[in-house]
C-alpha atoms as a PDB file:
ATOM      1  CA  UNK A   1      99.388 139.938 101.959  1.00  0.00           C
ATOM      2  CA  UNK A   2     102.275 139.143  99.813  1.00  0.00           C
ATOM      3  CA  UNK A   3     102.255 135.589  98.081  1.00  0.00           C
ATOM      4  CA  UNK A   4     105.354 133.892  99.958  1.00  0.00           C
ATOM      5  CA  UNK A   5     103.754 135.677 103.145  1.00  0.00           C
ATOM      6  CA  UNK A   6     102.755 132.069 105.554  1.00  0.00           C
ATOM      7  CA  UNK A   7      99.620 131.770 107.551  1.00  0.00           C
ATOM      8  CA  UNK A   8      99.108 130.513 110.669  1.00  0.00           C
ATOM      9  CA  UNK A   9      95.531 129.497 112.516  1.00  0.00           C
ATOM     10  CA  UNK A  10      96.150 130.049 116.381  1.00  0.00           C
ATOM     11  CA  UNK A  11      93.009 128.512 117.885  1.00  0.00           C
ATOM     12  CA  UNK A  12      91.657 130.207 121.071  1.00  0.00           C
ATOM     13  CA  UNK A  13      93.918 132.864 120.078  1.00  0.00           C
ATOM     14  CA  UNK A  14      92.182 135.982 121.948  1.00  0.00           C
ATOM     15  CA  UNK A  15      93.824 135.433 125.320  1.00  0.00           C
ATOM     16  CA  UNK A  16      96.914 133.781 127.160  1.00  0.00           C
ATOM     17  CA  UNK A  17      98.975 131.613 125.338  1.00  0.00           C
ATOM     18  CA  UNK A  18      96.581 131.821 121.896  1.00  0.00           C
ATOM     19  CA  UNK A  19      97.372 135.652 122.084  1.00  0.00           C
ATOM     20  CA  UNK A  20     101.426 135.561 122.933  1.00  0.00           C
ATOM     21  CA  UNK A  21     101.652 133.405 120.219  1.00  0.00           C
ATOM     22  CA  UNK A  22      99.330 135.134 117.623  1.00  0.00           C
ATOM     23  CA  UNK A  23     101.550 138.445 118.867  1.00  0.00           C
ATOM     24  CA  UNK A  24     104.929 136.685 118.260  1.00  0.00           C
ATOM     25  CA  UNK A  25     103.995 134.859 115.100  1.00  0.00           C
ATOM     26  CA  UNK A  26     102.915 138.345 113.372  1.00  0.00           C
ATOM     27  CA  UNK A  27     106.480 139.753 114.357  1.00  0.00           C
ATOM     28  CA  UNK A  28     107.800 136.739 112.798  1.00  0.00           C
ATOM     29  CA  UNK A  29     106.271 137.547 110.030  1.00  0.00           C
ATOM     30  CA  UNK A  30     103.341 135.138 109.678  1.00  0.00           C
ATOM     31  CA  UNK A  31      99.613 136.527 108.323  1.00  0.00           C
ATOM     32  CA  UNK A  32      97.938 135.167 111.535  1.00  0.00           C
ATOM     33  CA  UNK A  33      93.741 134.387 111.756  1.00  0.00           C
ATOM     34  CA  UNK A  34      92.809 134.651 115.156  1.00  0.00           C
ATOM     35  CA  UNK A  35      90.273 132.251 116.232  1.00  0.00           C
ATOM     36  CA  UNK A  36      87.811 133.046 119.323  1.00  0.00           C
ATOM     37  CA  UNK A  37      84.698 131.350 120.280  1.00  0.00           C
ATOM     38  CA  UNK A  38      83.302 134.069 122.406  1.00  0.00           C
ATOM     39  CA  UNK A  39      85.059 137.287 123.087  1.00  0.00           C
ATOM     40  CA  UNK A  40      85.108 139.241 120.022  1.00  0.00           C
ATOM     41  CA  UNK A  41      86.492 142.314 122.028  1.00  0.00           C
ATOM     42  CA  UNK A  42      89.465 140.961 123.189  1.00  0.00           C
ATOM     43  CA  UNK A  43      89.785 139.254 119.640  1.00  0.00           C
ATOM     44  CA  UNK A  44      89.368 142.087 117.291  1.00  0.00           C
ATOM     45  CA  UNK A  45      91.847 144.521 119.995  1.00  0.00           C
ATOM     46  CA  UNK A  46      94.057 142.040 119.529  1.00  0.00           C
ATOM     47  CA  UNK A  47      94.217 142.139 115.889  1.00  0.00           C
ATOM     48  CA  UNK A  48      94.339 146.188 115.999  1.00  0.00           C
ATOM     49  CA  UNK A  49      97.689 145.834 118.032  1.00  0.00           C
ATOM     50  CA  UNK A  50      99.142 143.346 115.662  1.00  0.00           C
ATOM     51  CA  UNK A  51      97.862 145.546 112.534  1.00  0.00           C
ATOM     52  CA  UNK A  52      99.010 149.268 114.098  1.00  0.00           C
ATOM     53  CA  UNK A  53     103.046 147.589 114.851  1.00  0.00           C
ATOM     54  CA  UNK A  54     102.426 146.333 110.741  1.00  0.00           C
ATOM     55  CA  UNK A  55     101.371 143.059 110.901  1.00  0.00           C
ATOM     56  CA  UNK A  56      98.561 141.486 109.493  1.00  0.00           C
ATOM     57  CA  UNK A  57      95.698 139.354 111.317  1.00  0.00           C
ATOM     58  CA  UNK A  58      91.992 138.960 111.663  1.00  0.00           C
ATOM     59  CA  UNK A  59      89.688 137.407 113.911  1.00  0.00           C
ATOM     60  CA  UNK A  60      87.463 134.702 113.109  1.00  0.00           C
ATOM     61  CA  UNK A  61      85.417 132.906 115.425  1.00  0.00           C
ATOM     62  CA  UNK A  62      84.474 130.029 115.798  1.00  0.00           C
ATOM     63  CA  UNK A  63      83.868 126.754 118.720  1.00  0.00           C
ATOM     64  CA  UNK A  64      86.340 123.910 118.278  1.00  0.00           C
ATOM     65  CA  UNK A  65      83.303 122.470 120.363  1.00  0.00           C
ATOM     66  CA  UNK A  66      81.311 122.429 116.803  1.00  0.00           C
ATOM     67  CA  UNK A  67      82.196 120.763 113.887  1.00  0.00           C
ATOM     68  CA  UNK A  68      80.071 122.794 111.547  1.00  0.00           C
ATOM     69  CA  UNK A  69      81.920 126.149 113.280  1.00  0.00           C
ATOM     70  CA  UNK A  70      85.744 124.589 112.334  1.00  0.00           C
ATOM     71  CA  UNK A  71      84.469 123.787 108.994  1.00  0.00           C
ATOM     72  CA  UNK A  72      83.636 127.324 108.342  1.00  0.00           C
ATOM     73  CA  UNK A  73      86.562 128.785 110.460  1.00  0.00           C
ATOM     74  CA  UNK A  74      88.856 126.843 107.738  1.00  0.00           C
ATOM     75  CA  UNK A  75      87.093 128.094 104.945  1.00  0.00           C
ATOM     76  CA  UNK A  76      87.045 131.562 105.982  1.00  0.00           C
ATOM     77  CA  UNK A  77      90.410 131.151 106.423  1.00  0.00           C
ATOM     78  CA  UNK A  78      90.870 129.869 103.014  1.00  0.00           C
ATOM     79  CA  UNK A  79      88.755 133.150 101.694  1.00  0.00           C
ATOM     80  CA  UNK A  80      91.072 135.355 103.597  1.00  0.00           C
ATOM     81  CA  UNK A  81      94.837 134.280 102.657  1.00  0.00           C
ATOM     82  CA  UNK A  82      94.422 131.520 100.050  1.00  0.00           C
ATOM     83  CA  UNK A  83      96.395 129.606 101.857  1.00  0.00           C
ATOM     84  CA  UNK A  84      97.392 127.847 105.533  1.00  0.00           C
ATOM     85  CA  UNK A  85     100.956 126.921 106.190  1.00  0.00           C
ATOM     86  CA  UNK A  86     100.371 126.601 110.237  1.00  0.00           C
ATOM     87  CA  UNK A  87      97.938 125.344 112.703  1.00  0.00           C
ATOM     88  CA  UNK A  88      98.099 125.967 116.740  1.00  0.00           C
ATOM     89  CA  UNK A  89      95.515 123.783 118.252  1.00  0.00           C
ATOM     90  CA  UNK A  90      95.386 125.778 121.450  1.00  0.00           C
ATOM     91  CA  UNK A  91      91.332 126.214 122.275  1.00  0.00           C
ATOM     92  CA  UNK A  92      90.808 123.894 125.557  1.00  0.00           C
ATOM     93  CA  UNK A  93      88.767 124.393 128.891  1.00  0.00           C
ATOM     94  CA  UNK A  94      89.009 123.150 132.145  1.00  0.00           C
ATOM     95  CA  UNK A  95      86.337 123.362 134.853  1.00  0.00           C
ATOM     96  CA  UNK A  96      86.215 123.966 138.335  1.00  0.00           C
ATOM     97  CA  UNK A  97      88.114 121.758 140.282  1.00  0.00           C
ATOM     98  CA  UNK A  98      86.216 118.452 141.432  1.00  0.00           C
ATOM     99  CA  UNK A  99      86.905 114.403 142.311  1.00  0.00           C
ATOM    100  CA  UNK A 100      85.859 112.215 139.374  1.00  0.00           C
ATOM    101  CA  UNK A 101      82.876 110.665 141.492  1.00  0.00           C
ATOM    102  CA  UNK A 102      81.658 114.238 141.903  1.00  0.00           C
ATOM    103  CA  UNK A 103      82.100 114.423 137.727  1.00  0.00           C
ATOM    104  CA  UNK A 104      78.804 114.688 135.468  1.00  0.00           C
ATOM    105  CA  UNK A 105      78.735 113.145 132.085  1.00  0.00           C
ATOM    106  CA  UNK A 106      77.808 116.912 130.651  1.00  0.00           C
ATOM    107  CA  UNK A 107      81.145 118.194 132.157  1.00  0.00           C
ATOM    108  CA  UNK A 108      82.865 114.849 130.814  1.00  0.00           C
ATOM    109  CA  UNK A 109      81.397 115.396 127.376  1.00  0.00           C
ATOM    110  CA  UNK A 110      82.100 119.234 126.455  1.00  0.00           C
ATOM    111  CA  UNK A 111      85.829 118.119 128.273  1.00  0.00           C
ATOM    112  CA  UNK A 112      86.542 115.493 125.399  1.00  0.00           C
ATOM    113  CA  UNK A 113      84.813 117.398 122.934  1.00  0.00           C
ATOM    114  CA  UNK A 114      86.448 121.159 122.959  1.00  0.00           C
ATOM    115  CA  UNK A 115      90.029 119.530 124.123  1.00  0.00           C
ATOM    116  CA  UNK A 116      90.580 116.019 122.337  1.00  0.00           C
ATOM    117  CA  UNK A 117      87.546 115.834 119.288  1.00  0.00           C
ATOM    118  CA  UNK A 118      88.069 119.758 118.516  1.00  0.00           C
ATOM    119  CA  UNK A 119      91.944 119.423 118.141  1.00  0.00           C
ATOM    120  CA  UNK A 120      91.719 116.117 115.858  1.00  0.00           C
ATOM    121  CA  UNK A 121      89.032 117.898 113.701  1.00  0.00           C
ATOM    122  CA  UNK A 122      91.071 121.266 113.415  1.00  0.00           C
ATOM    123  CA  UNK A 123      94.146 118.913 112.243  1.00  0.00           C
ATOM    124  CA  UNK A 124      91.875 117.136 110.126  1.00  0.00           C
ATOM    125  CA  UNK A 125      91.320 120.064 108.154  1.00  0.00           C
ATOM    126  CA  UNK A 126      94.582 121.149 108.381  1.00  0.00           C
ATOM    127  CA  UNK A 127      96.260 118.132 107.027  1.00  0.00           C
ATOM    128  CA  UNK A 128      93.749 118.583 104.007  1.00  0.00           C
ATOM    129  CA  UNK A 129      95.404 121.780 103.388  1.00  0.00           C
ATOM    130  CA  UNK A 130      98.307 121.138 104.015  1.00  0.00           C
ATOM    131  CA  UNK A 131      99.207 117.593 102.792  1.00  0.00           C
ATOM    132  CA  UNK A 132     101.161 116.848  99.922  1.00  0.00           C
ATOM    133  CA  UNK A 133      98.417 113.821  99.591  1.00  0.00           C
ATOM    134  CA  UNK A 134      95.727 116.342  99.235  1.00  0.00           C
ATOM    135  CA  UNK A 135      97.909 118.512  97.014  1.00  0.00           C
ATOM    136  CA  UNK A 136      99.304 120.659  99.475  1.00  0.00           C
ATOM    137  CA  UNK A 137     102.868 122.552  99.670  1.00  0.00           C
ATOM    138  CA  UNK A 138     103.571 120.997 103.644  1.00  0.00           C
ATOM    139  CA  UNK A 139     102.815 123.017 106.963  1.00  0.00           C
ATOM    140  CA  UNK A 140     103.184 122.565 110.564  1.00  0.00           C
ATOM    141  CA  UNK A 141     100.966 122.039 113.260  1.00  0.00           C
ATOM    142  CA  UNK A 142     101.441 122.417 117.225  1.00  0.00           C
ATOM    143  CA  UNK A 143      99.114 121.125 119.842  1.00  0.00           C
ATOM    144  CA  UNK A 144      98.474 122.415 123.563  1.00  0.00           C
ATOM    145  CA  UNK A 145      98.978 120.032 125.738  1.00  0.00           C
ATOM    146  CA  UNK A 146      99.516 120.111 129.233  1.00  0.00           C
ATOM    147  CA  UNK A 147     101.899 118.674 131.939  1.00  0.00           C
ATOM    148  CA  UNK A 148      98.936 117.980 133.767  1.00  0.00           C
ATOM    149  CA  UNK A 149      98.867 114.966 131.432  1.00  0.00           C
ATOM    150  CA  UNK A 150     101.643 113.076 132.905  1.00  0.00           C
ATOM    151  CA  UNK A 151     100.912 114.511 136.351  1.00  0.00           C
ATOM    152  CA  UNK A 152      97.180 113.590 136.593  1.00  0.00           C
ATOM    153  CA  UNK A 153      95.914 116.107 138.446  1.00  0.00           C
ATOM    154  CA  UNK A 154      93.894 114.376 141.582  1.00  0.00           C
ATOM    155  CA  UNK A 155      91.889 116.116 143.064  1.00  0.00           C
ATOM    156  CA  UNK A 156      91.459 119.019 140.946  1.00  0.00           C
ATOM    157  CA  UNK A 157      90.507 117.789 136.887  1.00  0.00           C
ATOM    158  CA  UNK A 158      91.417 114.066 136.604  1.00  0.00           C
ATOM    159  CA  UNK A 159      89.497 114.669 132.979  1.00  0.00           C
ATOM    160  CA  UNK A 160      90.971 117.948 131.372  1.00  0.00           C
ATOM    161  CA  UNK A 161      95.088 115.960 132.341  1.00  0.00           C
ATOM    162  CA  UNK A 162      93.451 112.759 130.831  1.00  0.00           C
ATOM    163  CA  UNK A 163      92.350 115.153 127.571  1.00  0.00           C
ATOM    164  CA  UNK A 164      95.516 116.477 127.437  1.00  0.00           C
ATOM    165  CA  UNK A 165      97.359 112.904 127.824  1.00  0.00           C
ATOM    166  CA  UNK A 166      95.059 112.413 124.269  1.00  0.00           C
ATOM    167  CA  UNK A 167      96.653 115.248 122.542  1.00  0.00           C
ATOM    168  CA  UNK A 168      99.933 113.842 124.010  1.00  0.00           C
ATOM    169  CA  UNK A 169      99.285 110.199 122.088  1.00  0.00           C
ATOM    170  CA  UNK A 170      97.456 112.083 119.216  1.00  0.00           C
ATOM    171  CA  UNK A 171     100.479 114.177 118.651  1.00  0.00           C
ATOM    172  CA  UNK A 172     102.650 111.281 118.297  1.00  0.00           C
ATOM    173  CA  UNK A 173     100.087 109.646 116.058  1.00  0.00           C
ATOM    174  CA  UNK A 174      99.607 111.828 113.471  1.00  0.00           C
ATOM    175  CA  UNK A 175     103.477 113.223 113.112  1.00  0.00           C
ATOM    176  CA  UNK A 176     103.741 109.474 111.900  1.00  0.00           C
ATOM    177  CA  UNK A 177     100.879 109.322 109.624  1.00  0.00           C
ATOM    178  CA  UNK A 178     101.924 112.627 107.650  1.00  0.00           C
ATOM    179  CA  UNK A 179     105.644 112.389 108.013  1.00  0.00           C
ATOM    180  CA  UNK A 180     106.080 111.656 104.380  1.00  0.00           C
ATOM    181  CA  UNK A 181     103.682 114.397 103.177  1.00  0.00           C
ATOM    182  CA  UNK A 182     105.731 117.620 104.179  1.00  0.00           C
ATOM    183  CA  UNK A 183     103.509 118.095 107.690  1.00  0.00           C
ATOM    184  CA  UNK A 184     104.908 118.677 110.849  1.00  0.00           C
ATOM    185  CA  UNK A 185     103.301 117.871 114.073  1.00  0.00           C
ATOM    186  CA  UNK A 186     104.666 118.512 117.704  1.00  0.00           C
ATOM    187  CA  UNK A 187     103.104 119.504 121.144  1.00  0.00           C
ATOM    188  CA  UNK A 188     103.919 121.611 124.036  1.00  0.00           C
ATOM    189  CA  UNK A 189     103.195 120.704 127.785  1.00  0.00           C
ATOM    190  CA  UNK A 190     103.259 123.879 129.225  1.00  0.00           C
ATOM    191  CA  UNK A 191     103.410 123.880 133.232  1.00  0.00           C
ATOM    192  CA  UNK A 192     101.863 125.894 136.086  1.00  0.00           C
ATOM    193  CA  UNK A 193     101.806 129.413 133.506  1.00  0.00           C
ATOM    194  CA  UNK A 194     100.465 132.633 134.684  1.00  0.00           C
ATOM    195  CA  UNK A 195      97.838 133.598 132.078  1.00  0.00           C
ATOM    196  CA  UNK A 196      93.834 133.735 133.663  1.00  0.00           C
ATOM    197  CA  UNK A 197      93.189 130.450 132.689  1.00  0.00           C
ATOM    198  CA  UNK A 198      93.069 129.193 136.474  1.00  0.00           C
ATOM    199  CA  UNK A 199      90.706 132.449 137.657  1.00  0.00           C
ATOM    200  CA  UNK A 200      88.455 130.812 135.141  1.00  0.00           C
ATOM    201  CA  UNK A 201      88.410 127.225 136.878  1.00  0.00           C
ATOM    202  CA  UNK A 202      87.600 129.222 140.175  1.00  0.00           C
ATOM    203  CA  UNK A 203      91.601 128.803 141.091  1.00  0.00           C
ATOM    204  CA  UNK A 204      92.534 132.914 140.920  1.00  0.00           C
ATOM    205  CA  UNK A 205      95.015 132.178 143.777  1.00  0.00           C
ATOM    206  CA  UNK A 206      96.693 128.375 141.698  1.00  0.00           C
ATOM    207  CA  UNK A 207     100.087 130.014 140.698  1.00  0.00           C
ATOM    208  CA  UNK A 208     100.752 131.208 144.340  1.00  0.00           C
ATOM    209  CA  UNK A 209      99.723 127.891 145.736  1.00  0.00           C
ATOM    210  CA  UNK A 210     101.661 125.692 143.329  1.00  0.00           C
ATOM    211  CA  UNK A 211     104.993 128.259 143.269  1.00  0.00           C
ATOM    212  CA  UNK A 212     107.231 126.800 145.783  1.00  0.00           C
ATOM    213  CA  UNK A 213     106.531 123.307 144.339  1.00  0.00           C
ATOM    214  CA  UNK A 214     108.330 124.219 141.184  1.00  0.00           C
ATOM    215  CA  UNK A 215     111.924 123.841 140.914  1.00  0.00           C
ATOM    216  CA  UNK A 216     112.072 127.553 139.327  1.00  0.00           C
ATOM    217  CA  UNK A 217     109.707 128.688 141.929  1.00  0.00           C
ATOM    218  CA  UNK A 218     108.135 130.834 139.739  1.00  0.00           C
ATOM    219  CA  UNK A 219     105.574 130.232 137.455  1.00  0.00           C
ATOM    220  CA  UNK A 220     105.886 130.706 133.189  1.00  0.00           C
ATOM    221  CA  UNK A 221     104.486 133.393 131.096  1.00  0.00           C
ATOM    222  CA  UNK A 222     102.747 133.028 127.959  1.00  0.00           C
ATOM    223  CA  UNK A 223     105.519 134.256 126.190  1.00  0.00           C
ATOM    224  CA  UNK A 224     107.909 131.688 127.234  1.00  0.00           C
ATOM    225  CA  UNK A 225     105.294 129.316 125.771  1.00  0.00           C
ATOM    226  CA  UNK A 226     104.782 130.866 122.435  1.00  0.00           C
ATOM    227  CA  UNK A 227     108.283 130.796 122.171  1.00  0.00           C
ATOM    228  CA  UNK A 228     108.310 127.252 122.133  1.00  0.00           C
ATOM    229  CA  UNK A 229     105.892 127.523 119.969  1.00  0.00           C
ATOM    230  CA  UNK A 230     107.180 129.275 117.471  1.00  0.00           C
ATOM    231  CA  UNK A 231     110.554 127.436 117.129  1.00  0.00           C
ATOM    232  CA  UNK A 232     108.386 123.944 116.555  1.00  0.00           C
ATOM    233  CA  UNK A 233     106.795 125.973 113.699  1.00  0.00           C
ATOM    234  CA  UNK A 234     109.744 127.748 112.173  1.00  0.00           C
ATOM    235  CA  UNK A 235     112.244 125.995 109.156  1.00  0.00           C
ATOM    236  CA  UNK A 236     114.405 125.463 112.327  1.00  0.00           C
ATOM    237  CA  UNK A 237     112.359 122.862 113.663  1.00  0.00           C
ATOM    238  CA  UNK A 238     112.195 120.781 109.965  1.00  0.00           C
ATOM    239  CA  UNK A 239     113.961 117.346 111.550  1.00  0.00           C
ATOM    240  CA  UNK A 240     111.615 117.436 114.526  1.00  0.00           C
ATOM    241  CA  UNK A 241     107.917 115.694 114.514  1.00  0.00           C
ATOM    242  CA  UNK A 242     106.456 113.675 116.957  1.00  0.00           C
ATOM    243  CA  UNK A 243     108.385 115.655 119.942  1.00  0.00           C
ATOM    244  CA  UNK A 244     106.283 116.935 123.116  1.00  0.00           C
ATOM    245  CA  UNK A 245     108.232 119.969 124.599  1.00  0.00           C
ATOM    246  CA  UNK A 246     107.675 120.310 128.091  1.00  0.00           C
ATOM    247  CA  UNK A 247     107.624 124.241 129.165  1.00  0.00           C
ATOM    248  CA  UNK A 248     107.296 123.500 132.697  1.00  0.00           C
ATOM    249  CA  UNK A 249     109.810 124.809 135.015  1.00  0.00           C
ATOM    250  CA  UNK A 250     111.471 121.716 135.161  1.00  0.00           C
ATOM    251  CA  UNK A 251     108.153 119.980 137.128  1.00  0.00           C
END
């Protein structure tokens, strides 16, 4: 890795939007870690198609769930490149759809915990890095949100739009705090997007249903995500902190 080469963490970064933007950031130029918490396949393929078009990458996992697993997923990090100019705090679940009086406190817990307590403890190490408090040369960081978060999603996961309407007000929160220190902070709200995150909340068939209520009647693609992504990370972006970019189809 050359020395003015920049690094960028993409939690979650084996699948759907983690991987579009791991993919676009190593064409960009960044030396990307790949985070995963469970599938080291699709993980370590990923890093072999970043590495055979010349990039450079690794995968690293790691459960935003844990604090003891980000701890060590920074400092790997830091044994790797030396160095972390970028975070994407992209990990998140949802579960299968449900009312909140049919919710369980267990399903409540590892919903706060993975989407809202993992991002601020990934930042949290981040902004140690990064800061110019902590000695640091500035950086960037983007968080997932969701427009679920202003939509609320009744019916289906009243908790994972409530965790992302936390990102939402943590995003704000912490652009403010390290404004003066050389760190960036911004969010996404991606819409209805086509990646298998739905088939995994027992919703294969979501995009189809929710198509016609979009005003681009079509859903997004990871790519168009990442995109966004990348342009809140790039020099570009270096007036803009404390936005939330809605990639939504205009819903």
């Amino acid at each position: 890795m050359s020395a003015d080469k920049k690094v960028l963490l993409v939690t979650g970064g084996s699948r759907g939007i983690g991987a579009a933007t791991c993919r676009l950031a190593a064409k960009a130029g960044y030396s990307v870690a790949v985070n995963y918490a469970s599938n080291e396949a699709a993980a370590k393929a990923l890093v072999a198609e970043i590495e055979a078009a010349g990039g450079d990458a690794f995968a690293v996992k790691g459960d935003v769930g844990s604090e003891a697993d980000i701890v060590a997923l920074f400092e790997a990090v830091d044994r790797r490149f030396g160095r972390l100019d970028a975070l994407v705090n992209n990990a998140g679940v949802v579960d299968v759809k449900a009312r909140v009086d049919e919710m369980s406190l267990a399903r409540l817990e590892r919903m706060m915990r993975i989407n809202v307590i993992g991002s601020f403890l990934c930042a949290r190490e981040a902004v140690k890095r990064m800061s110019s408090k902590h000695g640091g040369q500035g950086g960037a960081i983007v968080n997932i949100s969701s427009a679920a978060s202003i939509h609320g999603s009744p019916g289906e996961y009243v908790d994972y739009a409530a965790s992302k309407a936390a990102i939402d007000t943590f995003t704000l929160g912490l652009a403010r705090e390290v404004a003066t220190e050389g760190v960036r902070v911004n969010a996404i709200r991606p819409g209805i997007i086509d990646t298998e995150i739905h088939a995994s909340a027992g919703q294969p068939d979501r995009v189809e249903r929710f198509r016609d209520m979009l005003p681009m009647k079509r859903a997004g693609t990871a790519d168009e995500v990442a995109h966004a992504v990348l342009y809140l990370l790039s020099d570009e972006a270096s007036y803009t902190t404390g936005a939330i970019l809605n990639v939504s189809g205009g819903r």
